[in-house]
N, C-alpha and C. Protein backbone atom coordinates (compact mmCIF):
# COMPACT_ATOMS: atom_id res chain seq x y z
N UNK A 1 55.12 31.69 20.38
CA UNK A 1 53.87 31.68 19.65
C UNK A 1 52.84 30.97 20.49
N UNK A 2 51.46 31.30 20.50
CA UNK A 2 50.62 30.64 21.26
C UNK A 2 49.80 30.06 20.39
N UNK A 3 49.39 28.88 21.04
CA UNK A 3 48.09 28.18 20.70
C UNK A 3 47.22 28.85 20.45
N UNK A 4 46.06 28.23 19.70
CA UNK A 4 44.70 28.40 19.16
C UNK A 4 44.02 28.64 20.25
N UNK A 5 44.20 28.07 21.33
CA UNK A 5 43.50 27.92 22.78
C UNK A 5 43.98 28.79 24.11
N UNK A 6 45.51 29.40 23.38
CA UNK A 6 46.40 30.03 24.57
C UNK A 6 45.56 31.50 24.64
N UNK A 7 45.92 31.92 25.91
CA UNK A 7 45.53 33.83 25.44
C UNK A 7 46.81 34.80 25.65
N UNK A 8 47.81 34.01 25.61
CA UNK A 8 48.81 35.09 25.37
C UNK A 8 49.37 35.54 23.84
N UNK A 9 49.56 36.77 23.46
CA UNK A 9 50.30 36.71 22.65
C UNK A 9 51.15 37.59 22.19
N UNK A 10 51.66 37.54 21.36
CA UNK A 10 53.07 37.82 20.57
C UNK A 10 53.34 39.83 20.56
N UNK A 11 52.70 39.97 20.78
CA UNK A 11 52.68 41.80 20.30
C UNK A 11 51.18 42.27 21.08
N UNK A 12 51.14 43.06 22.03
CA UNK A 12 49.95 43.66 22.70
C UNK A 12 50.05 45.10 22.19
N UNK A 13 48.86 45.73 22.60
CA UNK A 13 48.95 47.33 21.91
C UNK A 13 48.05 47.91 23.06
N UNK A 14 48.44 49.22 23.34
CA UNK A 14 47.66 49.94 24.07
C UNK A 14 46.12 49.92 23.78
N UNK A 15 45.41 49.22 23.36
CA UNK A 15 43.83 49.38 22.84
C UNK A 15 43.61 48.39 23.29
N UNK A 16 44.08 46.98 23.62
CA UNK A 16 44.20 45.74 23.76
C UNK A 16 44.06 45.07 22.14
N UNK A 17 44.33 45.29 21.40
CA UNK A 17 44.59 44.79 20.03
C UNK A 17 45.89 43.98 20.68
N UNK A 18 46.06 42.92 19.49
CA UNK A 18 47.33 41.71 19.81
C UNK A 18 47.45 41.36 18.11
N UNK A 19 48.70 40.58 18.28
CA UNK A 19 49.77 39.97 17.28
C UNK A 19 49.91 38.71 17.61
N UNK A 20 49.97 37.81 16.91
CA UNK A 20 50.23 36.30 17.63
C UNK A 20 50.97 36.25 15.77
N UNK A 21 51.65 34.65 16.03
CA UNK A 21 51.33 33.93 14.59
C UNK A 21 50.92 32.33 15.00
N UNK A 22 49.89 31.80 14.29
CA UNK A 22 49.56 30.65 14.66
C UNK A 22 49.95 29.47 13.44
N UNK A 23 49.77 28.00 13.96
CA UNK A 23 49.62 27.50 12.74
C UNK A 23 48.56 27.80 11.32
N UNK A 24 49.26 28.35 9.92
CA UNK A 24 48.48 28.27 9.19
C UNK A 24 48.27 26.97 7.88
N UNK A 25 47.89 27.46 7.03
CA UNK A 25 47.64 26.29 6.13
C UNK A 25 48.56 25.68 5.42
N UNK A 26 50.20 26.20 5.76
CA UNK A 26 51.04 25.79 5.09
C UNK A 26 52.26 25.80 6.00
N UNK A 27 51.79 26.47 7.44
CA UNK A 27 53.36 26.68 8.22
C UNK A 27 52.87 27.41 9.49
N UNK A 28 53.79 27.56 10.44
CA UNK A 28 53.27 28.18 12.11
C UNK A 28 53.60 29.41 11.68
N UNK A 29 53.58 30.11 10.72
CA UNK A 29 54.31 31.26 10.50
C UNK A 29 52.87 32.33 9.96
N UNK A 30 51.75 31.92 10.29
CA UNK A 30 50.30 32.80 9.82
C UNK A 30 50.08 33.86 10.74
N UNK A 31 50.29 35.26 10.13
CA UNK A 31 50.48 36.27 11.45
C UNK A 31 48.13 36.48 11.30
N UNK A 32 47.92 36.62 13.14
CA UNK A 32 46.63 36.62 13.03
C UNK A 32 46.83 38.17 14.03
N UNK A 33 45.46 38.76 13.81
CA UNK A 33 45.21 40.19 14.45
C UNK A 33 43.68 39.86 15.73
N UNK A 34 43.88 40.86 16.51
CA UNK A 34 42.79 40.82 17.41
C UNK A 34 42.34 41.97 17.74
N UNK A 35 41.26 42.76 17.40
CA UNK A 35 40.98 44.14 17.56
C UNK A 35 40.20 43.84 18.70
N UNK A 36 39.78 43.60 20.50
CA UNK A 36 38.84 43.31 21.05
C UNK A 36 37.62 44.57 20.97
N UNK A 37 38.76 45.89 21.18
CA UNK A 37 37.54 47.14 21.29
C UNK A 37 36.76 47.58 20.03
N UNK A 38 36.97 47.05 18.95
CA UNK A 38 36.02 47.17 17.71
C UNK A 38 35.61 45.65 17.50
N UNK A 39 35.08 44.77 18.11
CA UNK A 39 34.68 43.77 18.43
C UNK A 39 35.60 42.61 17.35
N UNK A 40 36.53 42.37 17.20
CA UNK A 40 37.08 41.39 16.27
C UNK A 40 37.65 40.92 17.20
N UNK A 41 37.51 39.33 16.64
CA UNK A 41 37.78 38.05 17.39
C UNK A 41 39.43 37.98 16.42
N UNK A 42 40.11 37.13 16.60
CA UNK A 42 41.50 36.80 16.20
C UNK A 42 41.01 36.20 14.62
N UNK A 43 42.10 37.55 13.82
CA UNK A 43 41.64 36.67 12.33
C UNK A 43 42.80 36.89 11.88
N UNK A 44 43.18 36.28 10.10
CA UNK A 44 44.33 36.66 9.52
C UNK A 44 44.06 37.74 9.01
N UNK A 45 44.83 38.87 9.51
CA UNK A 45 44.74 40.07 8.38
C UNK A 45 45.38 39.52 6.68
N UNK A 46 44.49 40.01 5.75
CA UNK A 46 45.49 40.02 4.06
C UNK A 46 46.04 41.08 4.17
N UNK A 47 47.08 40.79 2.94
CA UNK A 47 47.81 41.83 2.51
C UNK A 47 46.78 42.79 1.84
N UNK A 48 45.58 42.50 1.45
CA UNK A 48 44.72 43.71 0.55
C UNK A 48 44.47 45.21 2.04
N UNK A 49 43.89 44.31 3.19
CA UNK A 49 44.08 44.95 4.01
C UNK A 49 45.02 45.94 4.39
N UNK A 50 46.43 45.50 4.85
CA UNK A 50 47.60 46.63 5.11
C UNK A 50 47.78 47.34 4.18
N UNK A 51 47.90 46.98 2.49
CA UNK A 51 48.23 47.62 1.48
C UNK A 51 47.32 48.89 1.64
N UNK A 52 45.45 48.89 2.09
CA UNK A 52 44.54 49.44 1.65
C UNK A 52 45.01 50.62 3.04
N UNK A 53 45.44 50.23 4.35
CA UNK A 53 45.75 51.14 5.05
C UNK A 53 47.13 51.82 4.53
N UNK A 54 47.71 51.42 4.24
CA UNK A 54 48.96 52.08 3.86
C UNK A 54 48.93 53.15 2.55
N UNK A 55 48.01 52.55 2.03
CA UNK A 55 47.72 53.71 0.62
C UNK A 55 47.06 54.82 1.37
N UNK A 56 45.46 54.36 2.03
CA UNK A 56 44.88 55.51 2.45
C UNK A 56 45.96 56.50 3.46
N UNK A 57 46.83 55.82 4.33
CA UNK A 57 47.56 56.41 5.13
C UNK A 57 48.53 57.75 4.02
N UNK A 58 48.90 57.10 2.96
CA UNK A 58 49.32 57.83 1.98
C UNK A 58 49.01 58.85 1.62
N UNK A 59 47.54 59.28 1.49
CA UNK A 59 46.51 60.36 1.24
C UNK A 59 47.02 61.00 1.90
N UNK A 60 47.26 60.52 3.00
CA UNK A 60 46.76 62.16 4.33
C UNK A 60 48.65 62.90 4.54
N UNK A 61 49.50 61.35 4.69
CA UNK A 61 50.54 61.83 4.93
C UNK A 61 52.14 61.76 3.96
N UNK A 62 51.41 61.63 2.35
CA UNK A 62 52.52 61.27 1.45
C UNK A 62 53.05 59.64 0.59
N UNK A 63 52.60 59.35 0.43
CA UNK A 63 53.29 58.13 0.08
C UNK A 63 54.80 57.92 0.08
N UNK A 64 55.67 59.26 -0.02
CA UNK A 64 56.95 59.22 -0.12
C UNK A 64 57.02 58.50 1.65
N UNK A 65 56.97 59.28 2.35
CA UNK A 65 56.99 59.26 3.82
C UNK A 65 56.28 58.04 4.48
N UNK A 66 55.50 57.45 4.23
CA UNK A 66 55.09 56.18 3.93
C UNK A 66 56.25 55.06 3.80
N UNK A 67 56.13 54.97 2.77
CA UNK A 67 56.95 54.02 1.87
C UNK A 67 58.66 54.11 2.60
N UNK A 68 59.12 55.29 2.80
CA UNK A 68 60.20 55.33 4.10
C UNK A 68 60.41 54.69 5.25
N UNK A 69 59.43 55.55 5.81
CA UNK A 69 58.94 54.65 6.94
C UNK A 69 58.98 53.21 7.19
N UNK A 70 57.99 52.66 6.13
CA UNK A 70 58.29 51.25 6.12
C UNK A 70 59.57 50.46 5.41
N UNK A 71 60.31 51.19 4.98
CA UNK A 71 61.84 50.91 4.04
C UNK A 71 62.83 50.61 5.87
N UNK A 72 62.80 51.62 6.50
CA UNK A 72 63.23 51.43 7.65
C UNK A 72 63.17 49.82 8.31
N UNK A 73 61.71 50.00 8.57
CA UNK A 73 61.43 48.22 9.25
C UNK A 73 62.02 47.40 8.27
N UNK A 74 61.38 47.63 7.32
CA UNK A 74 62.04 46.56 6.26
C UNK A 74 63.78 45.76 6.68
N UNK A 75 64.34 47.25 6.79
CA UNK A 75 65.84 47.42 6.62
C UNK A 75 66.12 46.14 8.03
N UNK A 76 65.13 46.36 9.01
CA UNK A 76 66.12 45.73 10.05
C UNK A 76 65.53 44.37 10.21
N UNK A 77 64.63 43.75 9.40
CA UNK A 77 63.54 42.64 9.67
C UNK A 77 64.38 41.39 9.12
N UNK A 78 64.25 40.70 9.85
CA UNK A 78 65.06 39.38 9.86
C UNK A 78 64.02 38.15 10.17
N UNK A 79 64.73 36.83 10.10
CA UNK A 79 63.96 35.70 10.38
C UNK A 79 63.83 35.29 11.80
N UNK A 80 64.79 35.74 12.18
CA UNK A 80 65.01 35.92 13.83
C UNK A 80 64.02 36.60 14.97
N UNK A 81 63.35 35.87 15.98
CA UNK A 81 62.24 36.32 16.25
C UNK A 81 62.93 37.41 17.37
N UNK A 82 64.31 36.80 17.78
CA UNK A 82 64.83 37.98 19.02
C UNK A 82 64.95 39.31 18.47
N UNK A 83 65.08 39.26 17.37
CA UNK A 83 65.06 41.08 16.70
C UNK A 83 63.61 41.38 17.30
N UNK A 84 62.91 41.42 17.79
CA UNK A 84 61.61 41.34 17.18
C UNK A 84 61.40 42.78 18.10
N UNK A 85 61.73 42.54 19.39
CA UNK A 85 61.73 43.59 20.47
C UNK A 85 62.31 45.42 19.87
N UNK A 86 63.83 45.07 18.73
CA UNK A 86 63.90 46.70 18.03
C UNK A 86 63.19 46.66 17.82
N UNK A 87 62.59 45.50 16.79
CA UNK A 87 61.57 46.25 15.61
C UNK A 87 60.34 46.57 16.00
N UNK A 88 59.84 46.23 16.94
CA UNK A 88 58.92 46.92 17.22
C UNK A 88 58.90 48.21 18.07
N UNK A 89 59.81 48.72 18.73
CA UNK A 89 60.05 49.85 19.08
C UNK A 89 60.92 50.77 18.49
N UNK A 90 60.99 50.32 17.27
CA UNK A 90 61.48 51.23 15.72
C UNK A 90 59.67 51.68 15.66
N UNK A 91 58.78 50.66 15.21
CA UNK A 91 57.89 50.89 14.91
C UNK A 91 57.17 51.62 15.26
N UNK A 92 57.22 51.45 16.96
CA UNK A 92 56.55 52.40 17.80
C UNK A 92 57.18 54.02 17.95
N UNK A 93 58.25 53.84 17.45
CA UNK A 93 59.03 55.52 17.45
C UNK A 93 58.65 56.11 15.78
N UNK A 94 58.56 55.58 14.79
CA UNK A 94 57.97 55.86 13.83
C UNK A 94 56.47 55.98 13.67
N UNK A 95 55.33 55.24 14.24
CA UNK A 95 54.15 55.08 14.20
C UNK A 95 53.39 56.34 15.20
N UNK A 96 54.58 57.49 16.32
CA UNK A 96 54.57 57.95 16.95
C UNK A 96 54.34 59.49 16.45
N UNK A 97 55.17 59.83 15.16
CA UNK A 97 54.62 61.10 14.31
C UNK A 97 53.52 61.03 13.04
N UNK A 98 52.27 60.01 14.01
CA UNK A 98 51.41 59.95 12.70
C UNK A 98 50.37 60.40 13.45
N UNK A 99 50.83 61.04 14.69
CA UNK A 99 49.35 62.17 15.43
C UNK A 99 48.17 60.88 15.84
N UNK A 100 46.85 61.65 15.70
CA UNK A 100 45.65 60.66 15.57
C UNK A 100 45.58 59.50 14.80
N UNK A 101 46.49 59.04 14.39
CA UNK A 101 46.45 58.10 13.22
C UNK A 101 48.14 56.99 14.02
N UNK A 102 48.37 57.42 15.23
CA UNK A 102 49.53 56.87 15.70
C UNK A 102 49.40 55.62 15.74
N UNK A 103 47.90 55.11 16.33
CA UNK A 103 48.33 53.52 16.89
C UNK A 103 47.48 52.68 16.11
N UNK A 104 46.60 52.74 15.29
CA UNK A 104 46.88 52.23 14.20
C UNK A 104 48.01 52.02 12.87
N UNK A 105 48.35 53.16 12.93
CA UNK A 105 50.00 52.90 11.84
C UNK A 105 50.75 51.53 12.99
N UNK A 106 50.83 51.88 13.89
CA UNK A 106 51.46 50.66 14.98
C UNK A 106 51.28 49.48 14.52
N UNK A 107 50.01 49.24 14.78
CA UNK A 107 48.91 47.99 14.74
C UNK A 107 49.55 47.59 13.45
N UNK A 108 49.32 48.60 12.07
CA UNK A 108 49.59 47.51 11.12
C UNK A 108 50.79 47.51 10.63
N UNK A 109 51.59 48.56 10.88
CA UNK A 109 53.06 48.50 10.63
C UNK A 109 53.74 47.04 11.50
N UNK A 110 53.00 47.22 12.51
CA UNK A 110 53.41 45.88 13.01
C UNK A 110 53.11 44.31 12.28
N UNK A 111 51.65 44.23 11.97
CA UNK A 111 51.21 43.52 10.98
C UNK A 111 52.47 43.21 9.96
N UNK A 112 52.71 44.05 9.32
CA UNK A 112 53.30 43.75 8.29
C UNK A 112 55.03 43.69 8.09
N UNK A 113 55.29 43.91 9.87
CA UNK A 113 56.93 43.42 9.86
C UNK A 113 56.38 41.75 10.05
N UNK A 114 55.11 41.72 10.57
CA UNK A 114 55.33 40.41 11.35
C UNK A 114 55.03 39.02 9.97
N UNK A 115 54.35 39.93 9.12
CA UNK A 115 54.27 39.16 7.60
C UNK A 115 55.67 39.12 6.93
N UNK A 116 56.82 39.96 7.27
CA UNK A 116 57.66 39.78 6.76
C UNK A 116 58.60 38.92 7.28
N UNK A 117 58.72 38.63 8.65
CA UNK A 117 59.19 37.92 9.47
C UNK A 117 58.97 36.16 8.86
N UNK A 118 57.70 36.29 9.00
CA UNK A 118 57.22 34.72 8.28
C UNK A 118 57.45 34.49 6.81
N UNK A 119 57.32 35.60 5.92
CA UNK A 119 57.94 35.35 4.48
C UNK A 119 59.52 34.73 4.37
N UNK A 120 60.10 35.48 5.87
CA UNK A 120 61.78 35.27 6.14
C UNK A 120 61.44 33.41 6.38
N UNK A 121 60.88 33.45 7.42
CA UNK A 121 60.67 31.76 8.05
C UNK A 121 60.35 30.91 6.46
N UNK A 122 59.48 31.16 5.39
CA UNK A 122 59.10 30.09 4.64
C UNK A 122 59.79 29.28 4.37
N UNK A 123 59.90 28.52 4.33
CA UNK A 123 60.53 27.06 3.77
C UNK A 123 60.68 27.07 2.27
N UNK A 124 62.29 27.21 2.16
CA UNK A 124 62.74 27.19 0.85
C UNK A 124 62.29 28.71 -0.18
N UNK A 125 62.11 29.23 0.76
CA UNK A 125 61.80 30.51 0.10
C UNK A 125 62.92 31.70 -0.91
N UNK A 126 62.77 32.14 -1.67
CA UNK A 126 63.52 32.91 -2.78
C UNK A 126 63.61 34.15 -2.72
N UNK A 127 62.39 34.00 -2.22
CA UNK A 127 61.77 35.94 -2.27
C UNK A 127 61.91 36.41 -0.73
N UNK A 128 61.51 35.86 0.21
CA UNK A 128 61.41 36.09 1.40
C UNK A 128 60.96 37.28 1.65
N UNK A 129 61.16 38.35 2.50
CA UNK A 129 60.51 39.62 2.79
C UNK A 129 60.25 40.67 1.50
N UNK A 130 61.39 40.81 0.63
CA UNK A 130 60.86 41.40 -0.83
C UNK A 130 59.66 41.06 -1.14
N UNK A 131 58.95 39.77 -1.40
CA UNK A 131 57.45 40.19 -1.69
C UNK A 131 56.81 40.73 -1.06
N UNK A 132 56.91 41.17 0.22
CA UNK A 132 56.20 42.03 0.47
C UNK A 132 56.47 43.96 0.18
N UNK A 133 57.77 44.05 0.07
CA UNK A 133 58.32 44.92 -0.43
C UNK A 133 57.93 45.59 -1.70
N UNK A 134 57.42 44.63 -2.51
CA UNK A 134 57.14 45.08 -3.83
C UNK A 134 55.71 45.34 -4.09
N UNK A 135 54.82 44.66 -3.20
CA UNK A 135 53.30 45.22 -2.63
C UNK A 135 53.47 46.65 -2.44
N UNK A 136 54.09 46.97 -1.54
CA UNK A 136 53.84 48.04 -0.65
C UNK A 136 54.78 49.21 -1.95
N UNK A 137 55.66 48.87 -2.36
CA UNK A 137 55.97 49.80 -3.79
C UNK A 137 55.15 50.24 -4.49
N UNK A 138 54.44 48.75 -4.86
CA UNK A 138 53.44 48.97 -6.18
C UNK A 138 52.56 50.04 -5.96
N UNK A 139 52.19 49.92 -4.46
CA UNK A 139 50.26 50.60 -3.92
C UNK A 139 51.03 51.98 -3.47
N UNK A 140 52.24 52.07 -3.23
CA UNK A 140 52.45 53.63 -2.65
C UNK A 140 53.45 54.52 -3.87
N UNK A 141 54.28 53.85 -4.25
CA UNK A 141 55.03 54.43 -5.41
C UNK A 141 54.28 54.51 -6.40
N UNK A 142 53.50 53.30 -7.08
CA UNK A 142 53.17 53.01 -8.25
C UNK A 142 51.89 53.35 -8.65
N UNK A 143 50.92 53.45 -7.20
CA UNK A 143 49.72 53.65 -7.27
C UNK A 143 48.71 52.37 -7.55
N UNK A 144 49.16 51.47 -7.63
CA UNK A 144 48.47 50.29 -7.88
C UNK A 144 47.40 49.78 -6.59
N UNK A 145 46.26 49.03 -7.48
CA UNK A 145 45.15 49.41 -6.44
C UNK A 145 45.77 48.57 -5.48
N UNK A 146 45.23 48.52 -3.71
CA UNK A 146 45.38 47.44 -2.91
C UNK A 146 45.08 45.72 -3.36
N UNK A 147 44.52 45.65 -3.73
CA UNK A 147 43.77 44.21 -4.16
C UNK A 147 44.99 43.83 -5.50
N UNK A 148 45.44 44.55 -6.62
CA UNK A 148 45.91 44.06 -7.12
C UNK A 148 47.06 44.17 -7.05
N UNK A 149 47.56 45.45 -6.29
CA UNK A 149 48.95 44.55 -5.71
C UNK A 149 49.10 43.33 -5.01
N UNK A 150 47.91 42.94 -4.30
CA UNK A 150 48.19 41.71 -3.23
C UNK A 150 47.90 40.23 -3.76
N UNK A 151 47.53 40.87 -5.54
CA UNK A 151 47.21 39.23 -6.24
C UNK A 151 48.36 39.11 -7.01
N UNK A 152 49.03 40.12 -7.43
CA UNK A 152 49.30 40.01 -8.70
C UNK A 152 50.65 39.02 -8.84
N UNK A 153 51.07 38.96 -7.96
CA UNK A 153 52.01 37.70 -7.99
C UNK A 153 51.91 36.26 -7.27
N UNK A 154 50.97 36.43 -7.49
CA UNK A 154 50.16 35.08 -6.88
C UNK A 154 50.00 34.02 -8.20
N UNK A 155 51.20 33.06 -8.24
CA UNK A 155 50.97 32.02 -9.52
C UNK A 155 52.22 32.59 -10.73
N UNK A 156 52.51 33.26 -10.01
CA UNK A 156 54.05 33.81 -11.11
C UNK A 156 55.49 33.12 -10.47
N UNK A 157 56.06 32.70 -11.29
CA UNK A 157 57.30 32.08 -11.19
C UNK A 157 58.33 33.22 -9.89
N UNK A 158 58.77 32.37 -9.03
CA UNK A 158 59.84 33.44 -8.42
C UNK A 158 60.77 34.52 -8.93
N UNK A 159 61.30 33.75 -10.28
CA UNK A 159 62.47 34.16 -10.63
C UNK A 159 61.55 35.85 -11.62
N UNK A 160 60.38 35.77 -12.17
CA UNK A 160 59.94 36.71 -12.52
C UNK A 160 59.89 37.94 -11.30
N UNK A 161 59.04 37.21 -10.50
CA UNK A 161 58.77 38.60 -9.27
C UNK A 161 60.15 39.15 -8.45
N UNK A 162 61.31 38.47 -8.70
CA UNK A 162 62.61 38.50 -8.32
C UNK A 162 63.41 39.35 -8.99
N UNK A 163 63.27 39.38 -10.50
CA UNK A 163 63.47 40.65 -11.05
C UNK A 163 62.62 41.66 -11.19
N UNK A 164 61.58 41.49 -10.84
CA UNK A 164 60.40 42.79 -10.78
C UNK A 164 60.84 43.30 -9.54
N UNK A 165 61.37 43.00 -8.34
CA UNK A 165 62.14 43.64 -7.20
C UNK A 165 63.45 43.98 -7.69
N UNK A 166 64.16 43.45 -8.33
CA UNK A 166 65.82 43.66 -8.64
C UNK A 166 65.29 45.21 -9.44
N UNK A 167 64.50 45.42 -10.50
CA UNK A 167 64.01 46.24 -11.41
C UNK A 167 63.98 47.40 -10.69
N UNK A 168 63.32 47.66 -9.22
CA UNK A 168 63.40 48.62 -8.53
C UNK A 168 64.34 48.72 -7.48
N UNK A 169 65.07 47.87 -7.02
CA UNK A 169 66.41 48.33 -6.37
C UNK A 169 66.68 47.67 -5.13
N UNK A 170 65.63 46.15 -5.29
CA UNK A 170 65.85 45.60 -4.20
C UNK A 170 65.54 44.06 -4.18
């Protein structure tokens, strides 16, 4: 992981877009994004964000196929940062039949193993990568908007959002 001050980081992309995770407000585990060629400086992507690409991505190419797709990463995402090298060239072999729309699916499919990675890292955590699992259900299975999948368990007991994942099969 690099410093605030370093310029290396964690995940590069053919556009020069990058992946880092830096210290955030609760743990070193805050995944940040860097778009240089659409002028963005290093920020935290939200989950309203990926959810909102992953739905629209939905439009064009299914939500079933979607929601697969990312069931895959899911499947192999661990707390372990040495996985990190499959999973991202899972990602990149999946993000690869989305045509014009390839390296962005990358960009945030990557995003959002790398949010799951750090949900794995939290400290004392219950839910670990399932919450994010159940976002990405809600907005592609369920249809639920981006924004309120990405609040709606924000201030709810674990053991609730724990069976709201058990409820669907995971």
């Amino acid at each position: 992981m690099s410093e605030e001050t370093n310029n290396s980081s964690f995940k590069e992309f053919i556009d020069g877009s990058a992946l880092d995770y830096f210290q955030g407000g609760f743990d070193r585990w805050q995944v940040r994004l860097k778009r240089p060629n659409i002028g963005i400086p290093w920020y935290p992507p939200t989950d309203t964000q990926y959810f909102k690409f992953l739905r629209d991505s939905a439009n064009i190419y299914g939500p079933d196929t979607i929601y697969n797709d990312f069931v895959k990463i899911y499947d192999i995402t661990t707390s372990d940062l040495k996985t990190s090298t499959k999973a991202f060239s899972l990602i990149s072999t999946i993000s690869s039949k989305y045509n014009k729309d390839s390296l962005e699916m990358e960009i945030w499919l990557s995003v959002l193993y790398m949010a799951m990675v750090a949900e794995e890292n939290k400290r004392w955590t219950k839910l670990g990568k399932r919450i994010k699992r159940l976002g990405v259900h809600r907005v592609l299975l369920e249809n639920v908007p981006p924004k309120i999948a990405a609040d709606e368990s924000k201030g709810k007991p674990w053991k609730v959002i724990d069976e709201e994942c058990k409820i669907r099969g995971f």
